[in-house]
PDB file of N, CA and C in Angstrom:
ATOM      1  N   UNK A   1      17.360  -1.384   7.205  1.00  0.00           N
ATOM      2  CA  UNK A   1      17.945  -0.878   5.985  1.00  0.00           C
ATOM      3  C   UNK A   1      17.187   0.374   5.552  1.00  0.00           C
ATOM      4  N   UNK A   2      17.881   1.871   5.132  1.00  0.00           N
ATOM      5  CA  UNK A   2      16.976   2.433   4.860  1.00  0.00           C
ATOM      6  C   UNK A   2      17.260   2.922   3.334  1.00  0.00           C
ATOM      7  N   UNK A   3      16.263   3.183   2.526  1.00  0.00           N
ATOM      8  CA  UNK A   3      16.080   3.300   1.144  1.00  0.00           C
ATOM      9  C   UNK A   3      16.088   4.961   0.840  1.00  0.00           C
ATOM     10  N   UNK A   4      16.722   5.547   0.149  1.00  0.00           N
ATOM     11  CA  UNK A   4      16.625   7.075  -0.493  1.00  0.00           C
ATOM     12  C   UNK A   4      16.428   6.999  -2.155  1.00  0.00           C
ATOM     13  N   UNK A   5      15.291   7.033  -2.332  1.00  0.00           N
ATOM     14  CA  UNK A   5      14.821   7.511  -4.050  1.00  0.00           C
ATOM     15  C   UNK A   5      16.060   8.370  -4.737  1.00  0.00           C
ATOM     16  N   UNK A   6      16.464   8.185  -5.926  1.00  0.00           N
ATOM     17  CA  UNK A   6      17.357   9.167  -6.535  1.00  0.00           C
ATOM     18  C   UNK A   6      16.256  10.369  -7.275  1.00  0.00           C
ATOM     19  N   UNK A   7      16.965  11.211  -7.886  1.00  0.00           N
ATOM     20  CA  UNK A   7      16.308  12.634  -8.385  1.00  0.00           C
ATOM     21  C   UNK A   7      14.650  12.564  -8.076  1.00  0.00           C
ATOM     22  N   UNK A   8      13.688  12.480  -9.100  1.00  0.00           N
ATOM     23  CA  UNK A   8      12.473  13.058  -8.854  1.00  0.00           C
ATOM     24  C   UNK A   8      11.392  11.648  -8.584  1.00  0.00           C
ATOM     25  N   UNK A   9      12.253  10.485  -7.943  1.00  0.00           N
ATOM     26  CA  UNK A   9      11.201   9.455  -7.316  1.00  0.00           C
ATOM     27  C   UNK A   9      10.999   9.854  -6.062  1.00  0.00           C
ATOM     28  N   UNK A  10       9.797   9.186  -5.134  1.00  0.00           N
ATOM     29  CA  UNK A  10       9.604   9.104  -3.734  1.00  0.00           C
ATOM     30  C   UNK A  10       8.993   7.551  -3.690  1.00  0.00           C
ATOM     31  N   UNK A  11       9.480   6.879  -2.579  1.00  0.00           N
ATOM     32  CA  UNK A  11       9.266   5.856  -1.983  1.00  0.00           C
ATOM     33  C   UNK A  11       7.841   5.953  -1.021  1.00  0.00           C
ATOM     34  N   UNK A  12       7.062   5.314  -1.350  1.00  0.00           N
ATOM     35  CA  UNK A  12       5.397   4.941  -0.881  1.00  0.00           C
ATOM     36  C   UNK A  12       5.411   3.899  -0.496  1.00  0.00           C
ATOM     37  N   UNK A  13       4.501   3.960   1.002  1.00  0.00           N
ATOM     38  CA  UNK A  13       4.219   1.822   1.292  1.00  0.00           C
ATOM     39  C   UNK A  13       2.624   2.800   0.997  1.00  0.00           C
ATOM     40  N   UNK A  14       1.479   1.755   0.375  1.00  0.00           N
ATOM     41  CA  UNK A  14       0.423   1.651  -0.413  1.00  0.00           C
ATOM     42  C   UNK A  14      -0.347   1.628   1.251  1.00  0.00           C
ATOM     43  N   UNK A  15      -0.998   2.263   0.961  1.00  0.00           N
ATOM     44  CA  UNK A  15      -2.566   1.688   2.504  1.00  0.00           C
ATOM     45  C   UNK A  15      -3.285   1.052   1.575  1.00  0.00           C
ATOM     46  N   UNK A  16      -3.508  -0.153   2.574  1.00  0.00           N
ATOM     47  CA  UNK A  16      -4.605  -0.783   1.726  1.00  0.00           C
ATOM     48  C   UNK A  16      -5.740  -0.929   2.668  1.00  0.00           C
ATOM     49  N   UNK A  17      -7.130  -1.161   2.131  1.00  0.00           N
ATOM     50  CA  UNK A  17      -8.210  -0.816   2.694  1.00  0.00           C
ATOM     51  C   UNK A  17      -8.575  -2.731   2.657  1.00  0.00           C
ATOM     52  N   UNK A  18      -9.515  -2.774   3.988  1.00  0.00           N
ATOM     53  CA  UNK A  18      -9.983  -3.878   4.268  1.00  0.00           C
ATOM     54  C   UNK A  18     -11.094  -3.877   3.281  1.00  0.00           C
ATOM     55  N   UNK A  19     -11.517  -4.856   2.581  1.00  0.00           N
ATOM     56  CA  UNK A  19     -12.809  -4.524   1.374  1.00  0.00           C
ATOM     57  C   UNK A  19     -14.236  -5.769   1.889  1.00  0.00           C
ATOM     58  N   UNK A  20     -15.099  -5.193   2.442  1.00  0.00           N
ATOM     59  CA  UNK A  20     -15.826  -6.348   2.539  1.00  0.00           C
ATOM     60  C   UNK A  20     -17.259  -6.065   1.817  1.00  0.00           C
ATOM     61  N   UNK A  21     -17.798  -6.545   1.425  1.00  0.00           N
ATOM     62  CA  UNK A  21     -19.385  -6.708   0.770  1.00  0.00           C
ATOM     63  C   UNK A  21     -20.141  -7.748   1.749  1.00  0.00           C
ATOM     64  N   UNK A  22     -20.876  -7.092   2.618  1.00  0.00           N
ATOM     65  CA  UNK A  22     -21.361  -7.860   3.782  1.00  0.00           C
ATOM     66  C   UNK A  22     -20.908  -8.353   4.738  1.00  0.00           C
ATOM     67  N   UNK A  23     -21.360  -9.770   5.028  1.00  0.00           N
ATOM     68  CA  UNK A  23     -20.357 -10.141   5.808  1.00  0.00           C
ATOM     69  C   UNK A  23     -18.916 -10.994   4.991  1.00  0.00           C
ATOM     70  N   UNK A  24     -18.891 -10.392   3.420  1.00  0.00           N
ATOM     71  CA  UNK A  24     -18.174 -11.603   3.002  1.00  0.00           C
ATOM     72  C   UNK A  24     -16.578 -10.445   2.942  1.00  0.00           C
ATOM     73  N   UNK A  25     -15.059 -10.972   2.991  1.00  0.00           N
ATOM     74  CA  UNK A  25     -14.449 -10.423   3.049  1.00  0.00           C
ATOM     75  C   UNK A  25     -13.395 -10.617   1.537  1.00  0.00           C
ATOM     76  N   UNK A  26     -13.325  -9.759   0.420  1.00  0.00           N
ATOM     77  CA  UNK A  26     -12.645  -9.884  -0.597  1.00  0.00           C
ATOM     78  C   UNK A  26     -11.198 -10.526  -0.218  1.00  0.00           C
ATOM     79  N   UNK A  27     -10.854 -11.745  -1.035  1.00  0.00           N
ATOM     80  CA  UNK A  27      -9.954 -11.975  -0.886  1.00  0.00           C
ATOM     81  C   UNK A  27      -8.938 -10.887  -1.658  1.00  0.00           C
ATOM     82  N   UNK A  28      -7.286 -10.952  -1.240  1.00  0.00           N
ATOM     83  CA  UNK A  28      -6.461  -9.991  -2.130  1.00  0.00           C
ATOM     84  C   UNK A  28      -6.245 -10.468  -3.753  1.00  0.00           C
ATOM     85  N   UNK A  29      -6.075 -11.283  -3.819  1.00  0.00           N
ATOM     86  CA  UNK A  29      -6.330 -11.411  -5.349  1.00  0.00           C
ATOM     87  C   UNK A  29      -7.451 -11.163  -6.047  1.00  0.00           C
ATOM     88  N   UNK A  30      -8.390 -10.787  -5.553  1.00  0.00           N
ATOM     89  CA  UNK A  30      -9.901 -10.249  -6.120  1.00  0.00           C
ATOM     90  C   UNK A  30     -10.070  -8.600  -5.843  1.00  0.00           C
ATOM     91  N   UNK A  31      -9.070  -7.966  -5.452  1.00  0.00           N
ATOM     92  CA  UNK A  31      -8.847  -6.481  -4.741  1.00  0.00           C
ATOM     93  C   UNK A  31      -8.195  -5.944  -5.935  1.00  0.00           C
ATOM     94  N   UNK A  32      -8.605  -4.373  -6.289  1.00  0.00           N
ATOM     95  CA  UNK A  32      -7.567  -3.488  -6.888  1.00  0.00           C
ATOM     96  C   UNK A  32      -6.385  -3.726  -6.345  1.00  0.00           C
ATOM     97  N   UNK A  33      -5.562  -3.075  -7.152  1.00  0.00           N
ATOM     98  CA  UNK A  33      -4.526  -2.383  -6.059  1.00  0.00           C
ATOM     99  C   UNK A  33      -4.239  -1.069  -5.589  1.00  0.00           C
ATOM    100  N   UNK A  34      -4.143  -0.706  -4.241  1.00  0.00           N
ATOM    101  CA  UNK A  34      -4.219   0.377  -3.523  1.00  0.00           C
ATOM    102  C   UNK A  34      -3.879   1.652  -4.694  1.00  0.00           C
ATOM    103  N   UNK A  35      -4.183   2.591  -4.249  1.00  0.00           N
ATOM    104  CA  UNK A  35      -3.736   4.082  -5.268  1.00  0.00           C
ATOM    105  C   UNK A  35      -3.579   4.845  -4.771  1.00  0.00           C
ATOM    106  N   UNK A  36      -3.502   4.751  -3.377  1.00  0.00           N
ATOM    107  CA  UNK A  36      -3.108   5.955  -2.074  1.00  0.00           C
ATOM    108  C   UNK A  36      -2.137   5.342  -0.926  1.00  0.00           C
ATOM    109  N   UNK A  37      -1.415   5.937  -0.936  1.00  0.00           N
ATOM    110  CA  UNK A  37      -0.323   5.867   0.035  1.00  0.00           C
ATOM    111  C   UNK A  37       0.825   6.785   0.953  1.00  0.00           C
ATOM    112  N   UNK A  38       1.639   6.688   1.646  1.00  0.00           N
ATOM    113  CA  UNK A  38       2.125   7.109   2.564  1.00  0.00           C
ATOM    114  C   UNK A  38       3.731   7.182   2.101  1.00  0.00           C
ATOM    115  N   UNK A  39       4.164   8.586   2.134  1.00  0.00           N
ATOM    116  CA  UNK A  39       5.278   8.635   1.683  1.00  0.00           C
ATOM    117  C   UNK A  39       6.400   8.324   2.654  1.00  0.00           C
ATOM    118  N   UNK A  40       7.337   7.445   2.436  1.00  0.00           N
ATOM    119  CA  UNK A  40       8.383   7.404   3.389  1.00  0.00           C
ATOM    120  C   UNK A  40       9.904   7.708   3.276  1.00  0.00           C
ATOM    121  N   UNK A  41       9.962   8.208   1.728  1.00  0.00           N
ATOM    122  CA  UNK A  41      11.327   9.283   1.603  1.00  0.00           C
ATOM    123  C   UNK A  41      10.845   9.969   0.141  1.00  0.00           C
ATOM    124  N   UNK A  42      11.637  11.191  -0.153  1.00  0.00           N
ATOM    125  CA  UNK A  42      11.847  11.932  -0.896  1.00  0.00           C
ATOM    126  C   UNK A  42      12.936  11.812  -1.708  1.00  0.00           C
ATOM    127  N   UNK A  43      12.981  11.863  -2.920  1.00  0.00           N
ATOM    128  CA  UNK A  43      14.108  11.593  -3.843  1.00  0.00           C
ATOM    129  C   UNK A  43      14.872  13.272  -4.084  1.00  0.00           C
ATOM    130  N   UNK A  44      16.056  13.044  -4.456  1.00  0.00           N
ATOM    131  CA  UNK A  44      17.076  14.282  -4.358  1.00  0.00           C
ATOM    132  C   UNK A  44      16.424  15.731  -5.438  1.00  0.00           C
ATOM    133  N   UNK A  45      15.478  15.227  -5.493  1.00  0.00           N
ATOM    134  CA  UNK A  45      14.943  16.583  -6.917  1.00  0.00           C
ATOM    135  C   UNK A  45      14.600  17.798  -5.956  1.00  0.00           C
ATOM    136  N   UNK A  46      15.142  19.073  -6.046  1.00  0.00           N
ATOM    137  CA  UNK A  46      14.879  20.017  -4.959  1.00  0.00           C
ATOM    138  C   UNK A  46      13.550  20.597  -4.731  1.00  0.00           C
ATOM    139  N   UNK A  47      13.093  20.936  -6.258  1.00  0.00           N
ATOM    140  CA  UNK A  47      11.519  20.926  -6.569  1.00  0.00           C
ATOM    141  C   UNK A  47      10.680  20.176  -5.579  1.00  0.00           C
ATOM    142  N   UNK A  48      11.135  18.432  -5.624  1.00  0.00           N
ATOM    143  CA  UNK A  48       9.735  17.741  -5.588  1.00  0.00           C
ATOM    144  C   UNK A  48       9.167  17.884  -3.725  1.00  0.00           C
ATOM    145  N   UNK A  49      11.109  18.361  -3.323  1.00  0.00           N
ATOM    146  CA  UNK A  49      10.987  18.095  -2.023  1.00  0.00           C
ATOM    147  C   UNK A  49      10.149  19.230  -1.071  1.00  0.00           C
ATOM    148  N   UNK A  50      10.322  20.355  -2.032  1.00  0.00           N
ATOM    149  CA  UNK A  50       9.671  21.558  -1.817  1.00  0.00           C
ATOM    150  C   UNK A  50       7.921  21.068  -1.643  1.00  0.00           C
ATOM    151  N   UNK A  51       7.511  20.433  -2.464  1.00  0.00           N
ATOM    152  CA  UNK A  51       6.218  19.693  -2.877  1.00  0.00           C
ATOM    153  C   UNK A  51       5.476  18.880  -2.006  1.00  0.00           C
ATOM    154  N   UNK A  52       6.627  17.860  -1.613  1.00  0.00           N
ATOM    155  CA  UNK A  52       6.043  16.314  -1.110  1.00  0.00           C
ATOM    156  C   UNK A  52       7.271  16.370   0.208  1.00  0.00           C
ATOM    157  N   UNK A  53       6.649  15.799   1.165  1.00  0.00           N
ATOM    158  CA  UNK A  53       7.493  15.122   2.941  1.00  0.00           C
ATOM    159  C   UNK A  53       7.206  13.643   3.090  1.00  0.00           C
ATOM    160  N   UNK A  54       8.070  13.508   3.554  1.00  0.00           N
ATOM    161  CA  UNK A  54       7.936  11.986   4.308  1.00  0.00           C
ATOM    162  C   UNK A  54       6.707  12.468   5.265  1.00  0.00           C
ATOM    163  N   UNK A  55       5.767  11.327   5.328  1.00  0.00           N
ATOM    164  CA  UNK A  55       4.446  11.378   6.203  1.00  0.00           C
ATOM    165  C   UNK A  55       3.383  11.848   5.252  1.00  0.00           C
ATOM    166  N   UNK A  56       3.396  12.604   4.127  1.00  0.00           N
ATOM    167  CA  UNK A  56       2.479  12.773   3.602  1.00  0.00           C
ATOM    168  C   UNK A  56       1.886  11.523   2.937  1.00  0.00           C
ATOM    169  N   UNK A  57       0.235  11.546   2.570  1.00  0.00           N
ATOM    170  CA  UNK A  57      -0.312  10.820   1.620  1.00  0.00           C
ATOM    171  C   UNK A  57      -0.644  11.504   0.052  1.00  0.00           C
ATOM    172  N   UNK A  58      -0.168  10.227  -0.722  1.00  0.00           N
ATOM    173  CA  UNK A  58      -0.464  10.380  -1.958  1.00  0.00           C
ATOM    174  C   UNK A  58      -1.326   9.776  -2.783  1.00  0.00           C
ATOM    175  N   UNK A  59      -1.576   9.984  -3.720  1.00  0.00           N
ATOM    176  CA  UNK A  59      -2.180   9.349  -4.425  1.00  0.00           C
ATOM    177  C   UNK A  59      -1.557   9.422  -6.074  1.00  0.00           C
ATOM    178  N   UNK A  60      -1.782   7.644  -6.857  1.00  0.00           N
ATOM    179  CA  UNK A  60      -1.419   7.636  -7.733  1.00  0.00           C
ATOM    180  C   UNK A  60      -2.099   6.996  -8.472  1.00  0.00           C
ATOM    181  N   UNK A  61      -1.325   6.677  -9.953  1.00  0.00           N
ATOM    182  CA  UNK A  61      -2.266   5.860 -11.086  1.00  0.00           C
ATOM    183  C   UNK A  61      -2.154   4.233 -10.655  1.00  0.00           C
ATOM    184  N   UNK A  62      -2.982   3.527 -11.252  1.00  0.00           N
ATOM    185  CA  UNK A  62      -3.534   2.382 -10.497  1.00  0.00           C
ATOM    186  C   UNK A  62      -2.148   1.486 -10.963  1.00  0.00           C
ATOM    187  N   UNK A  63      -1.719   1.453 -12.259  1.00  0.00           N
ATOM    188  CA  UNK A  63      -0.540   1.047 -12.630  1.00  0.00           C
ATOM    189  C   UNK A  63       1.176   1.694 -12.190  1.00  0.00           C
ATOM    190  N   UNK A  64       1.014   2.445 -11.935  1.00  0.00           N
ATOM    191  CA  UNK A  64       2.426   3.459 -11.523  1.00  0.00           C
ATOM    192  C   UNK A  64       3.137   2.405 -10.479  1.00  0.00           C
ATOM    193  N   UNK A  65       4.888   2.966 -11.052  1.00  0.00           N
ATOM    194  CA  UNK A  65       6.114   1.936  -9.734  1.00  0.00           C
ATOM    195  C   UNK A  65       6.283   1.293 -10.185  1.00  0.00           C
ATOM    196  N   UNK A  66       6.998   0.633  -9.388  1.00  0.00           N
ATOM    197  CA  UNK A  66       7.719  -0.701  -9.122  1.00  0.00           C
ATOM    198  C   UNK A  66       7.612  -1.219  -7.864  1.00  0.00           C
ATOM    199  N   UNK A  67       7.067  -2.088  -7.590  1.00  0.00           N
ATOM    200  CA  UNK A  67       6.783  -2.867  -6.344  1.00  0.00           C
ATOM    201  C   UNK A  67       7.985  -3.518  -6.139  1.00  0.00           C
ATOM    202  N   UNK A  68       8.056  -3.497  -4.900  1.00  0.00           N
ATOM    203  CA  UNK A  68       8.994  -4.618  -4.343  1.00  0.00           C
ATOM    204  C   UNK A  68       8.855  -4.906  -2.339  1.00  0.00           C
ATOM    205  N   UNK A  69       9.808  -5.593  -2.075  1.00  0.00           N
ATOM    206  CA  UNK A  69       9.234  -5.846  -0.363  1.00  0.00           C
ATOM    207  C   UNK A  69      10.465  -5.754   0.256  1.00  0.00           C
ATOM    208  N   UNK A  70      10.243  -4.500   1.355  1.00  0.00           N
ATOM    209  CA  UNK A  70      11.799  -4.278   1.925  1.00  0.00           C
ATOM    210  C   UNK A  70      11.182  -5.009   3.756  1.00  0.00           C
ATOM    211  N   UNK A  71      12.250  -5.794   4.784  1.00  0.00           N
ATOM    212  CA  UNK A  71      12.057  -6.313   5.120  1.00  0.00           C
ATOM    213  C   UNK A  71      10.318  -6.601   5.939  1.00  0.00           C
ATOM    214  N   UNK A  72       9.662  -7.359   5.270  1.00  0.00           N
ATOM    215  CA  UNK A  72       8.262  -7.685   4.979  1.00  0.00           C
ATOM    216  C   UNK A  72       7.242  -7.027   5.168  1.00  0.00           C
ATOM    217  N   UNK A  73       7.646  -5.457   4.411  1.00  0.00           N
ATOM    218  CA  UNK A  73       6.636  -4.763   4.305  1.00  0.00           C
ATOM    219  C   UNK A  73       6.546  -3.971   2.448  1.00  0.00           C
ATOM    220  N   UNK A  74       5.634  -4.195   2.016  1.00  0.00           N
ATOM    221  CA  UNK A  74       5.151  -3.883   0.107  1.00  0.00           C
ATOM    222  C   UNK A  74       5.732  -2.514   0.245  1.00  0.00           C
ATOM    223  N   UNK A  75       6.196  -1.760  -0.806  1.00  0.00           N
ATOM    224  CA  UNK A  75       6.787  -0.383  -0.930  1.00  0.00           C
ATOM    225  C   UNK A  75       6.927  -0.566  -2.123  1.00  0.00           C
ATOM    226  N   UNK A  76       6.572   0.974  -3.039  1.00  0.00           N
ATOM    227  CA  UNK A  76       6.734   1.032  -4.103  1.00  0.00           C
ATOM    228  C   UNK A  76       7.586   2.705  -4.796  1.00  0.00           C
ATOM    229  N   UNK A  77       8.169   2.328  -5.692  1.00  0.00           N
ATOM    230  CA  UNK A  77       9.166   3.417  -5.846  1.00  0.00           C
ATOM    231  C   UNK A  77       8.364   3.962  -7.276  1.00  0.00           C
ATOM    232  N   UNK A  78       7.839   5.663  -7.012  1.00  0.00           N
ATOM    233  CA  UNK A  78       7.176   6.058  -7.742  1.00  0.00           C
ATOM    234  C   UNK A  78       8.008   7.653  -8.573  1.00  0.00           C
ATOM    235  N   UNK A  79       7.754   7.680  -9.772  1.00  0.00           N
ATOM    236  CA  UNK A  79       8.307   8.686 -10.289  1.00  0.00           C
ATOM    237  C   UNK A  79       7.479  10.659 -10.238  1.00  0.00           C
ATOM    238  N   UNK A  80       7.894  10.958 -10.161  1.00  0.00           N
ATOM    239  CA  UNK A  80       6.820  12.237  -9.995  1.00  0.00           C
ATOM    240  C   UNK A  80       6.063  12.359 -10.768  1.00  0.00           C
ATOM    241  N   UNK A  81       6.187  11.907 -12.223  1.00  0.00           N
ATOM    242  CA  UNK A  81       4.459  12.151 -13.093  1.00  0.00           C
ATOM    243  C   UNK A  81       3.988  10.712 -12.627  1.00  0.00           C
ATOM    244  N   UNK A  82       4.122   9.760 -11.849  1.00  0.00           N
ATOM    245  CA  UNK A  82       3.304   9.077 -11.167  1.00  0.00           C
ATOM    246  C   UNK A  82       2.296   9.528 -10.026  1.00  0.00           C
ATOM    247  N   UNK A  83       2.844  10.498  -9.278  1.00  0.00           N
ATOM    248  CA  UNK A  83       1.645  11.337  -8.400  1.00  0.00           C
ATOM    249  C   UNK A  83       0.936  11.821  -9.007  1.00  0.00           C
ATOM    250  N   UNK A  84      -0.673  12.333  -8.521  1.00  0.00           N
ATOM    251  CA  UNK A  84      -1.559  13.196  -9.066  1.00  0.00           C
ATOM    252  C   UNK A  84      -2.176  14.375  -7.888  1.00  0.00           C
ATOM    253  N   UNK A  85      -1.984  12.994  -7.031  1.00  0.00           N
ATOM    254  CA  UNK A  85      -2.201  14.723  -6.007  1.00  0.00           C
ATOM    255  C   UNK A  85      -2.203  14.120  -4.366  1.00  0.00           C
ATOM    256  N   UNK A  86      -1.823  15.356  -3.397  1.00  0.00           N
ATOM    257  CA  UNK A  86      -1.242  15.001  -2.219  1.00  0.00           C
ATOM    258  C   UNK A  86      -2.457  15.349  -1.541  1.00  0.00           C
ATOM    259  N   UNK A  87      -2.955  14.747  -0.366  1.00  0.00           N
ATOM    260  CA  UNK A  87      -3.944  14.319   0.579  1.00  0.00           C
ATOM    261  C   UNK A  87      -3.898  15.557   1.403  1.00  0.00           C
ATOM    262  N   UNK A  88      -4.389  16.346   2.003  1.00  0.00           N
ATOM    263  CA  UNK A  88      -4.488  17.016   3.304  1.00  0.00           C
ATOM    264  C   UNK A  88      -5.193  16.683   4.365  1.00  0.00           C
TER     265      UNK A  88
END
C-alpha cells in the first residue's frame, strides 16, 4: 500500500537507536522517542518539495505527528513546522 501526505505534511518511519548503559539493554518503554528520521514521501506543497526528498533524514520535536503502523512498520505523518532541520 503506498501512502502520499496531502499539502505541507511528509511521511517519516523514525530510526530508532539501540540504547544500552553497559551491558544492560533499555527496554522500549523506558526509551525516548526517536526525533530523527527518514523521509519516505513528500506531501503536495511545491515549496516543501523544493526543500525535503524521499531518502532524506530529518529531524523533529520529540512530540510532533501522528503515529500509526502501515503494514508492520511505525511511520509517522509530520506537518512542516514539525521539522527543524534536514541531516546531510
Amino acid at each position: 500500500m503506498k501512502v502520499k501526505p496531502l499539502d505541507d505534511r511528509v511521511l517519516v518511519q523514525p530510526i530508532e537507536e539501540e540504547e544500552r548503559v553497559g551491558p544492560i539493554i533499555i527496554p522500549d518503554t523506558a526509551k525516548e522517542k526517536p526525533m530523527m528520521g527518514k523521509v519516505i514521501a513528500v506531501g503536495t506543497d511545491e515549496e516543501l518539495q523544493k526543500l525535503i526528498k524521499e531518502g532524506d533524514t530529518v529531524i523533529y520535536g520529540k512530540f510532533a505527528g501522528e503515529e500509526f503502523e502501515l503494514e508492520g512498520v511505525k511511520l509517522l505523518v509530520l506537518s512542516r513546522d514539525n521539522l527543524m532541520a534536514k541531516v546531510s
